[in-house]
PDB file of N, CA and C in Angstrom:
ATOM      1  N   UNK A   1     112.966  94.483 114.784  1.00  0.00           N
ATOM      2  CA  UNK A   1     112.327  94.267 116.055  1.00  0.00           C
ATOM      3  C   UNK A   1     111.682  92.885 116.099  1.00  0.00           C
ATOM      4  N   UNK A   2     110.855  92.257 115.076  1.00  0.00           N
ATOM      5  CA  UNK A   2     110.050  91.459 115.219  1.00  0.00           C
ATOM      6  C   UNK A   2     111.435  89.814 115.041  1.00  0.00           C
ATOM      7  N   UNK A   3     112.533  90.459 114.231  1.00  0.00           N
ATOM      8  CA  UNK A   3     113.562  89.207 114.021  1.00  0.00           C
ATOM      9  C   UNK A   3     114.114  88.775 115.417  1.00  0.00           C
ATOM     10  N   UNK A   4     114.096  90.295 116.706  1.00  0.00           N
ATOM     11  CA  UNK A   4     115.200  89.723 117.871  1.00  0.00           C
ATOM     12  C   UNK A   4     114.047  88.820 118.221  1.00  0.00           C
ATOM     13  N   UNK A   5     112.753  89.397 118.405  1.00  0.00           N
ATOM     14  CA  UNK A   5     111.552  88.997 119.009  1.00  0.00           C
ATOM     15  C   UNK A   5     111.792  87.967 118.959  1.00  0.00           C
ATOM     16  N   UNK A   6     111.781  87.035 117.921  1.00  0.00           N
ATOM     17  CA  UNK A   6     111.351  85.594 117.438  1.00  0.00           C
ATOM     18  C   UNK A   6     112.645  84.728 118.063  1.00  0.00           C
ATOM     19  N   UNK A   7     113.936  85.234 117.856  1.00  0.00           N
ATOM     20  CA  UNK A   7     114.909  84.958 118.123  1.00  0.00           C
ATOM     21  C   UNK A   7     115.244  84.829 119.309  1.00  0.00           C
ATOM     22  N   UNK A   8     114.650  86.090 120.085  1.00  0.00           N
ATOM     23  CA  UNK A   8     114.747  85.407 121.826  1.00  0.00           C
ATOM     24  C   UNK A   8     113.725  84.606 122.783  1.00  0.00           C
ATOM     25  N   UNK A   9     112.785  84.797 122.002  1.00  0.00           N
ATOM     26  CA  UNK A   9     111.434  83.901 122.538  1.00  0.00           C
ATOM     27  C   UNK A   9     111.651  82.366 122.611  1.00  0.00           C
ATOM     28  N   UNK A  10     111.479  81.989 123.710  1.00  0.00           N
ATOM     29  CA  UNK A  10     111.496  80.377 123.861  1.00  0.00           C
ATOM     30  C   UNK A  10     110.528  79.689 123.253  1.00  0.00           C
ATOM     31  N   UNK A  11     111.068  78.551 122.784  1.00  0.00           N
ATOM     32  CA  UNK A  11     110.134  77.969 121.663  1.00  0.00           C
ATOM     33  C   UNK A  11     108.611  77.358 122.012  1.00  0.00           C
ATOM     34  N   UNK A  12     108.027  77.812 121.358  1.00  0.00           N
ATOM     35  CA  UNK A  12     106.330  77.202 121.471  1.00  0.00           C
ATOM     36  C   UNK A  12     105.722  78.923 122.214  1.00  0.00           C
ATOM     37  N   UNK A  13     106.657  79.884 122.336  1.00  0.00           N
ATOM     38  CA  UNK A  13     105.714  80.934 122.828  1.00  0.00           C
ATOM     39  C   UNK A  13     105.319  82.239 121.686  1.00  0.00           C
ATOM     40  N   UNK A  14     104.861  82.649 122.136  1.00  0.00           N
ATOM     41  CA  UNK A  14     103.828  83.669 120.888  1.00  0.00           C
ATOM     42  C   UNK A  14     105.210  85.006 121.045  1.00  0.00           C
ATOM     43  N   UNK A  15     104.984  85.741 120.002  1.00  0.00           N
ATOM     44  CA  UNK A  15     105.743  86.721 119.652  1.00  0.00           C
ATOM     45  C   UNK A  15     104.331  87.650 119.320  1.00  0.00           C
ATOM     46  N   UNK A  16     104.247  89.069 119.810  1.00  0.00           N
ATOM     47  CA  UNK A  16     103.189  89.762 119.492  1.00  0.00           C
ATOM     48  C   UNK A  16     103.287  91.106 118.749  1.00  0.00           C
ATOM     49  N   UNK A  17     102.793  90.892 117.686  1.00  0.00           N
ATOM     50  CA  UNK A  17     102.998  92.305 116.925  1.00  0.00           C
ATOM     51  C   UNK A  17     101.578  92.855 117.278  1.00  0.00           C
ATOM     52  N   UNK A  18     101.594  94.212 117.692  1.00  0.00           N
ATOM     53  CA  UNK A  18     100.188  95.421 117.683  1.00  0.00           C
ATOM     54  C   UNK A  18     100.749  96.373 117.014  1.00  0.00           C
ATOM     55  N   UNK A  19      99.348  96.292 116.177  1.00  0.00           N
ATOM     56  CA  UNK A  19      99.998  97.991 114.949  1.00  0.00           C
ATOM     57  C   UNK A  19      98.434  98.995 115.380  1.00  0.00           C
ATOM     58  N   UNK A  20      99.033  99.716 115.718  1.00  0.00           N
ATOM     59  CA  UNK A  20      97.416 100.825 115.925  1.00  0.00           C
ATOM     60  C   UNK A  20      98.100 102.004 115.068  1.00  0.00           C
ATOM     61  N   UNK A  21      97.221 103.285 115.253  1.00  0.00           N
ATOM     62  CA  UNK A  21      97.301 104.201 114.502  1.00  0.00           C
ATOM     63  C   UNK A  21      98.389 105.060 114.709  1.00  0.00           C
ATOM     64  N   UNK A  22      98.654 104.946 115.797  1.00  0.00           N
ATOM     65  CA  UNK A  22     100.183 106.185 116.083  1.00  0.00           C
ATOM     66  C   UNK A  22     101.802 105.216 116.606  1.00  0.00           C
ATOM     67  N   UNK A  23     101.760 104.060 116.422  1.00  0.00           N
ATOM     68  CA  UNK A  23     102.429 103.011 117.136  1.00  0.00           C
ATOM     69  C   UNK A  23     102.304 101.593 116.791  1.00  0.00           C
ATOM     70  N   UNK A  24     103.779 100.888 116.481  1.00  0.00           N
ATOM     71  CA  UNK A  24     103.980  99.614 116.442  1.00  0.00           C
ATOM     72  C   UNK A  24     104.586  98.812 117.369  1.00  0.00           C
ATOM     73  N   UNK A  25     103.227  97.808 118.508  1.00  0.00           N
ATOM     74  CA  UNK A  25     104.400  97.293 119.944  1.00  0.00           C
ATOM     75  C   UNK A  25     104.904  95.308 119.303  1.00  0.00           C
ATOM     76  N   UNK A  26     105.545  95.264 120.054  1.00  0.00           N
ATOM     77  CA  UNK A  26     106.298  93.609 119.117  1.00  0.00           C
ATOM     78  C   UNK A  26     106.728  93.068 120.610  1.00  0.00           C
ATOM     79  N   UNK A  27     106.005  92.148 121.435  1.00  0.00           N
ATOM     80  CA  UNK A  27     106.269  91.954 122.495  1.00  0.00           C
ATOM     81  C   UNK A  27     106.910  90.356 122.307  1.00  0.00           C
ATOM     82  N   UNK A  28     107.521  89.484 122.900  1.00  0.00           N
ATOM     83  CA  UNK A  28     107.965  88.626 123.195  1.00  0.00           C
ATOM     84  C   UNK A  28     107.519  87.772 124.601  1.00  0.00           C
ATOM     85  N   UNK A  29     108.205  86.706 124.660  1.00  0.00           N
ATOM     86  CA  UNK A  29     107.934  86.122 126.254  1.00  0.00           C
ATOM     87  C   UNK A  29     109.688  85.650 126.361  1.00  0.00           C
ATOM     88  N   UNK A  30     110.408  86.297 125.977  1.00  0.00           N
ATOM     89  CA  UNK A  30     111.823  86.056 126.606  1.00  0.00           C
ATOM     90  C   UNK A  30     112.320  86.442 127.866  1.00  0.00           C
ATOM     91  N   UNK A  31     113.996  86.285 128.263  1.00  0.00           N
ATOM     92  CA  UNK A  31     114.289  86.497 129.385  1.00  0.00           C
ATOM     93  C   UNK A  31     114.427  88.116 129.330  1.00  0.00           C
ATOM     94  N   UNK A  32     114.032  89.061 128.592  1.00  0.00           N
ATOM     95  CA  UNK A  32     113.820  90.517 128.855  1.00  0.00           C
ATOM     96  C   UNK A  32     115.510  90.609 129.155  1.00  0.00           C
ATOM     97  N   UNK A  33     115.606  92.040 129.108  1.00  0.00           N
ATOM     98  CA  UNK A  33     116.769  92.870 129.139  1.00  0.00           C
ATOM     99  C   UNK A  33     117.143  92.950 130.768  1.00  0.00           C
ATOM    100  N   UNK A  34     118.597  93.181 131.496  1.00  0.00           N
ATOM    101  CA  UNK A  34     119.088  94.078 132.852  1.00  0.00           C
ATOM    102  C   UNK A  34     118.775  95.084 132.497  1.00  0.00           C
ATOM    103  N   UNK A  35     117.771  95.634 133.576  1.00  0.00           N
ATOM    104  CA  UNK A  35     117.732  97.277 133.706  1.00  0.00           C
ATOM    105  C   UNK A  35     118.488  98.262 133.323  1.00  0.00           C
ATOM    106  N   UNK A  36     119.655  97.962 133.643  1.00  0.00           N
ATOM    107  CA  UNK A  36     120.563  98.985 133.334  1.00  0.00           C
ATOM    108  C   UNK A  36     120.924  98.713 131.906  1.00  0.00           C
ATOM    109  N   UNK A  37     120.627  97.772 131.285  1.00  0.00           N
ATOM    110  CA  UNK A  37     121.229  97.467 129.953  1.00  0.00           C
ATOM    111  C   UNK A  37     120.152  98.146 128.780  1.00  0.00           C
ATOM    112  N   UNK A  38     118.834  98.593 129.244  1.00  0.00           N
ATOM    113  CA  UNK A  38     117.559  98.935 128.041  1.00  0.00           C
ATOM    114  C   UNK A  38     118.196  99.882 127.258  1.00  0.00           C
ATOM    115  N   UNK A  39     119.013 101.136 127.791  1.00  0.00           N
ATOM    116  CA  UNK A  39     119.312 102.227 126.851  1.00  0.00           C
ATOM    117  C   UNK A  39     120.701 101.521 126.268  1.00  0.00           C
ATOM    118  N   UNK A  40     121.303 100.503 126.623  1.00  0.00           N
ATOM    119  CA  UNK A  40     122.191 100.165 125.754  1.00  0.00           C
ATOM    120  C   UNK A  40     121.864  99.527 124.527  1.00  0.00           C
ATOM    121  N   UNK A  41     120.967  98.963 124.537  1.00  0.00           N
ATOM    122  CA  UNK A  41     120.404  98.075 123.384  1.00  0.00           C
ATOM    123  C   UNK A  41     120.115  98.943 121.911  1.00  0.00           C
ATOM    124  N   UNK A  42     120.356 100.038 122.285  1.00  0.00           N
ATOM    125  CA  UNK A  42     120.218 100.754 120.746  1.00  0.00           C
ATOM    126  C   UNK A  42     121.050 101.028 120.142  1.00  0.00           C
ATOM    127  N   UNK A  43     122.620 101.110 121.052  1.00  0.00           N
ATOM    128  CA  UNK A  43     124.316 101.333 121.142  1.00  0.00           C
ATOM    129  C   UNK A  43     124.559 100.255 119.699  1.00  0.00           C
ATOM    130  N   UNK A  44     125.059 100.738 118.576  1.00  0.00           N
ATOM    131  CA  UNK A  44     126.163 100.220 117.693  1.00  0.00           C
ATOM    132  C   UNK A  44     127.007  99.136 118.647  1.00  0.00           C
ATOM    133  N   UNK A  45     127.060  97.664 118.169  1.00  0.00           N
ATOM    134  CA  UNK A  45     127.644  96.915 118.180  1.00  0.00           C
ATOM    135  C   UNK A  45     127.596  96.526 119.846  1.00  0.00           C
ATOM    136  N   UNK A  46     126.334  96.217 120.292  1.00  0.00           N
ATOM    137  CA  UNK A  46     126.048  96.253 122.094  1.00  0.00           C
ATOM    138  C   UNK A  46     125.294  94.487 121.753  1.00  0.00           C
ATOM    139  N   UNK A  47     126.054  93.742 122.019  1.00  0.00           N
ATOM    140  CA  UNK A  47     125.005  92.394 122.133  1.00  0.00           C
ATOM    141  C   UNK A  47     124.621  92.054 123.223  1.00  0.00           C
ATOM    142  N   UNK A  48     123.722  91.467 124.039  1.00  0.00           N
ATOM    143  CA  UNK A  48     123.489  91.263 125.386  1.00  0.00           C
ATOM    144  C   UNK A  48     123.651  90.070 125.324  1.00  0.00           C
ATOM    145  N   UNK A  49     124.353  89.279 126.522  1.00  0.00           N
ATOM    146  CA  UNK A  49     124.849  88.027 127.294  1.00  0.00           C
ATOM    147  C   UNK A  49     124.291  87.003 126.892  1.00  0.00           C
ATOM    148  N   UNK A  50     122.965  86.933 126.991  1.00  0.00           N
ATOM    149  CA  UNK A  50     121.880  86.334 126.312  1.00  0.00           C
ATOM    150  C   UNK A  50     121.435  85.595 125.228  1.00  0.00           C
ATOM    151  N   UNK A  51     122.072  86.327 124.063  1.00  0.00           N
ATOM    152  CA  UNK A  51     122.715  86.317 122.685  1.00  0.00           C
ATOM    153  C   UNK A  51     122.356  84.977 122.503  1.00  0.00           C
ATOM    154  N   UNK A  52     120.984  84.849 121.406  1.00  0.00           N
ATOM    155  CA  UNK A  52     121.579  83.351 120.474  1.00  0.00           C
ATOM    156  C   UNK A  52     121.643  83.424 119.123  1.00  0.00           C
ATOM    157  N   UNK A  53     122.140  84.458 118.628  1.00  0.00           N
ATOM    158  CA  UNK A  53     122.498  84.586 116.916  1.00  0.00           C
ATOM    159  C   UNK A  53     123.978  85.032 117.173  1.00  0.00           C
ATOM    160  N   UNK A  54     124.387  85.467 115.935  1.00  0.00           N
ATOM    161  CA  UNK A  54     125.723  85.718 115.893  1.00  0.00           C
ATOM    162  C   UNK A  54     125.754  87.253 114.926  1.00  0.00           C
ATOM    163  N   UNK A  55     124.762  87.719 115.282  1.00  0.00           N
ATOM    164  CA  UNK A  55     124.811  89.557 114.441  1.00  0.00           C
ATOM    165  C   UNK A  55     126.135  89.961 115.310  1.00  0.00           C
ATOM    166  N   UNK A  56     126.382  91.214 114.572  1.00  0.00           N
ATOM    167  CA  UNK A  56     127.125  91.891 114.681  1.00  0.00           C
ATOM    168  C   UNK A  56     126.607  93.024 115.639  1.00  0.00           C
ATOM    169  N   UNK A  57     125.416  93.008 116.401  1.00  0.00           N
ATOM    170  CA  UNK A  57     125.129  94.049 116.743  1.00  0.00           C
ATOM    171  C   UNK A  57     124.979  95.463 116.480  1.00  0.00           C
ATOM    172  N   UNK A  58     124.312  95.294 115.323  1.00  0.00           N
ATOM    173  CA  UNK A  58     124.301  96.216 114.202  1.00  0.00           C
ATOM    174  C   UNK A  58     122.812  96.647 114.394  1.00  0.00           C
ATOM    175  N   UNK A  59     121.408  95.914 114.371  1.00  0.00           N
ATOM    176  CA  UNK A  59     120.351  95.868 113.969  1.00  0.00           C
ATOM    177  C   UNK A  59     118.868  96.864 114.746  1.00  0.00           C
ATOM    178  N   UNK A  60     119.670  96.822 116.123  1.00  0.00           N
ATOM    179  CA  UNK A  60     118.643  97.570 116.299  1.00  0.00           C
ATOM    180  C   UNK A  60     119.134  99.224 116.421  1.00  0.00           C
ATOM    181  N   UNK A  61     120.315  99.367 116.736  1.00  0.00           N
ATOM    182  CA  UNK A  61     120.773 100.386 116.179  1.00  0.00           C
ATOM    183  C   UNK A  61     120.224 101.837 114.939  1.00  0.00           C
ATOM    184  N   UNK A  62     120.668 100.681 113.752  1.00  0.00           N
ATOM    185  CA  UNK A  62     120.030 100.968 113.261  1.00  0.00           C
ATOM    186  C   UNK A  62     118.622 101.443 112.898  1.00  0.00           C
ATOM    187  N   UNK A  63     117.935 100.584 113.393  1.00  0.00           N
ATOM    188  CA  UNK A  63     116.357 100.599 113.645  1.00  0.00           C
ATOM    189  C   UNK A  63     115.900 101.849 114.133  1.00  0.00           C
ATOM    190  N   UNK A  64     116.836 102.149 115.295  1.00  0.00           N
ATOM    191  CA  UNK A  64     117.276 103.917 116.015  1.00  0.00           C
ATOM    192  C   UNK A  64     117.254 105.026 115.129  1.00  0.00           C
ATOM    193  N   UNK A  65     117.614 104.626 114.452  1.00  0.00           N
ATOM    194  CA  UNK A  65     118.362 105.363 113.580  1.00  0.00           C
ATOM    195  C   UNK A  65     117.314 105.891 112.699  1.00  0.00           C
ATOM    196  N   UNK A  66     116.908 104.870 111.822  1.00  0.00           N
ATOM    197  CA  UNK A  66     115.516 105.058 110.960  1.00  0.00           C
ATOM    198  C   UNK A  66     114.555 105.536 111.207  1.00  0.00           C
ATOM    199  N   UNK A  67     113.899 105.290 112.680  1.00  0.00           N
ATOM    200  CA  UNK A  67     112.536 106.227 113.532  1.00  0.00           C
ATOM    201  C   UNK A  67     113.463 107.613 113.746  1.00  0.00           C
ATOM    202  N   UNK A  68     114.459 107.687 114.422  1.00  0.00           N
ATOM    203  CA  UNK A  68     114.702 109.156 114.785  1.00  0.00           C
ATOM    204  C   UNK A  68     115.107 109.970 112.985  1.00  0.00           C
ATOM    205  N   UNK A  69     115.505 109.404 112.133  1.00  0.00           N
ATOM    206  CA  UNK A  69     115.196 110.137 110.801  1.00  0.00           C
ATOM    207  C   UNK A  69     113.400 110.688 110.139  1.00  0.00           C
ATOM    208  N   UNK A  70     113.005 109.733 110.964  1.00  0.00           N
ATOM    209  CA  UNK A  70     111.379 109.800 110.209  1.00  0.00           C
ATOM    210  C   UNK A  70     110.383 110.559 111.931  1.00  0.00           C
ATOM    211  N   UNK A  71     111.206 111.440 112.863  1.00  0.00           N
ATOM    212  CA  UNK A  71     110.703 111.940 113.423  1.00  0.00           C
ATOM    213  C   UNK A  71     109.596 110.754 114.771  1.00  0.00           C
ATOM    214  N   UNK A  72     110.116 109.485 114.674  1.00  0.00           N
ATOM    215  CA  UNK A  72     109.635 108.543 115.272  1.00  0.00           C
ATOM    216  C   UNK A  72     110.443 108.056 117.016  1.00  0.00           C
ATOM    217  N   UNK A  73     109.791 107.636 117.867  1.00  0.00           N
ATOM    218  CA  UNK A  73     110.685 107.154 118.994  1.00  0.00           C
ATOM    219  C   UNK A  73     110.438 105.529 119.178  1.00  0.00           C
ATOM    220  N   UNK A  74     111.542 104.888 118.940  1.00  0.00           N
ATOM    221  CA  UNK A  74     111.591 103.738 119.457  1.00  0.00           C
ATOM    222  C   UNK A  74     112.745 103.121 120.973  1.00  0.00           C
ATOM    223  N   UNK A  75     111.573 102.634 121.697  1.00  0.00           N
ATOM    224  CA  UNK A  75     111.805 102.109 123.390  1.00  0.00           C
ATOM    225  C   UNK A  75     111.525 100.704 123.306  1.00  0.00           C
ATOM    226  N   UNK A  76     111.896 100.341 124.511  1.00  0.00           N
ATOM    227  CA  UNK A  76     111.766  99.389 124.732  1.00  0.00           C
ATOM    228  C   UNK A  76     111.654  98.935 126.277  1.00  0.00           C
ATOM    229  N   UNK A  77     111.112  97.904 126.777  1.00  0.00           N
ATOM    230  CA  UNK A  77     110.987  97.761 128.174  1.00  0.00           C
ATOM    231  C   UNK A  77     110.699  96.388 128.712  1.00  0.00           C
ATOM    232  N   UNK A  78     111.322  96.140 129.480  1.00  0.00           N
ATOM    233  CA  UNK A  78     111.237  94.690 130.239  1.00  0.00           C
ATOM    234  C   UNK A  78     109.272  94.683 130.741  1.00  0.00           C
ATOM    235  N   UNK A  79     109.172  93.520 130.702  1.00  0.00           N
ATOM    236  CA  UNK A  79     107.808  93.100 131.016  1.00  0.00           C
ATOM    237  C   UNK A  79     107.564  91.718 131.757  1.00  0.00           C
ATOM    238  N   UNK A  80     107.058  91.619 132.114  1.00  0.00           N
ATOM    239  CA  UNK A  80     106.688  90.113 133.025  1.00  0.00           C
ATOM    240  C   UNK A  80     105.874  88.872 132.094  1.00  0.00           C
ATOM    241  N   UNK A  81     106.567  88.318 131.574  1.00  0.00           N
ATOM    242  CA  UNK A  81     107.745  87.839 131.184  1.00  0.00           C
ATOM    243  C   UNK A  81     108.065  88.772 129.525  1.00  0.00           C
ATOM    244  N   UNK A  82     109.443  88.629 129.069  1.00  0.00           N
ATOM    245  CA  UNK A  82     109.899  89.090 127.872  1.00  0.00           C
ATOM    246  C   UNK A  82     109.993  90.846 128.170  1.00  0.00           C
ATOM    247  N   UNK A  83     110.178  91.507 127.136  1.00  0.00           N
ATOM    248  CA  UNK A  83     110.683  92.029 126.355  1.00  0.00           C
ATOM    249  C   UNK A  83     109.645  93.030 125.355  1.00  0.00           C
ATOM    250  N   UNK A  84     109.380  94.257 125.694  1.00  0.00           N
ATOM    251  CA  UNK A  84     108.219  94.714 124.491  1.00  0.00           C
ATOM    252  C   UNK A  84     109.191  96.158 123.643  1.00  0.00           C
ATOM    253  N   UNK A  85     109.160  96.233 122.097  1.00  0.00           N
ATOM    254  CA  UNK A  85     109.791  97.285 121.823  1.00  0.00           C
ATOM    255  C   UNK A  85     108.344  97.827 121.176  1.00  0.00           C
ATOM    256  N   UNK A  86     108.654  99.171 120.934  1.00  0.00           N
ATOM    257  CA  UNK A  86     107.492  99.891 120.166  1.00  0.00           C
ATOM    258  C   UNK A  86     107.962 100.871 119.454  1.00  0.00           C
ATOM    259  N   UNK A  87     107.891 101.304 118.728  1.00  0.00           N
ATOM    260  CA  UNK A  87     107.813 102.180 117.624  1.00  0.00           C
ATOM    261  C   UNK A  87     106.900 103.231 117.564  1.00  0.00           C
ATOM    262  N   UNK A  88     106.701 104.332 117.852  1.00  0.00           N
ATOM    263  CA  UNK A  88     105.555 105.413 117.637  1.00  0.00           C
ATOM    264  C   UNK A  88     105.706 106.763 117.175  1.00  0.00           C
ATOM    265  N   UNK A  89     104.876 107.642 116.861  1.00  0.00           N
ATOM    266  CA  UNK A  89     105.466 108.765 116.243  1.00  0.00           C
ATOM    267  C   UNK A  89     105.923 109.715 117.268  1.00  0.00           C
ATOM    268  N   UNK A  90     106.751 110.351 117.478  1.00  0.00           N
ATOM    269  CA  UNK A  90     107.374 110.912 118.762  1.00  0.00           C
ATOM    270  C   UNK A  90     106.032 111.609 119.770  1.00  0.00           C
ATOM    271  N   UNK A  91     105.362 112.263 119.159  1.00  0.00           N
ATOM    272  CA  UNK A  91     103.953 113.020 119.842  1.00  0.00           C
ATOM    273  C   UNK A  91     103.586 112.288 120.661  1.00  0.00           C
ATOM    274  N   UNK A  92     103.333 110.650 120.422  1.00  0.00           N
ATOM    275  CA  UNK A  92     102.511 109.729 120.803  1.00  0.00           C
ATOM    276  C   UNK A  92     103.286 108.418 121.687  1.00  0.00           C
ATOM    277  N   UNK A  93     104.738 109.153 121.885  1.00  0.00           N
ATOM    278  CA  UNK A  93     105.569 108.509 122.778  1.00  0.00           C
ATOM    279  C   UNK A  93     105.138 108.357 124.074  1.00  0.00           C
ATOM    280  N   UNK A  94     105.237 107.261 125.118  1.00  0.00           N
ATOM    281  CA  UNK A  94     104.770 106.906 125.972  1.00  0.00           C
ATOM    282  C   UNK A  94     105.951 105.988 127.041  1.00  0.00           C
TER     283      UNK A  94
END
């Protein structure tokens, strides 16, 4: 989360990690996701248009993968400006 963060953030802007007790949010100031594209972004091998690395679209996937093994929900949501994902324990999903 915190690698796309850095990676889509335009340069000179802050990347924000918050860790509280039930939840990890990692916000950005990028050009944020198409609406219709947020639930794709967790899809095996889904890169968005946007794209300035060259992954395989492997990573956050995965990431999916790891919270829903450990009983966790990770979202994500466009924001004015960027991009915020979070991590929390499913109870404390929001």
């Amino acid at each position: 989360m915190v690698e796309n963060a850095i990676e889509h953030a335009p340069p000179g802007t802050q990347v924000r990690v918050e860790v509280g007790p039930h939840a990890i949010r990692v916000r950005d100031q990028g050009p944020g996701v198409e609406p219709g594209q947020l639930s794709l972004m967790f899809s095996r091998f889904w890169r968005g248009a946007h794209r300035r690395d060259r992954g395989a679209g492997l990573g956050l996937a995965i990431c999916q993968e790891i919270a829903l093994a450990h009983g966790w929900t990770l979202s994500a949501r466009n924001e004015a400006p960027g991009l915020s994902m979070t991590i929390s324990a499913a109870s404390e999903a929001s």
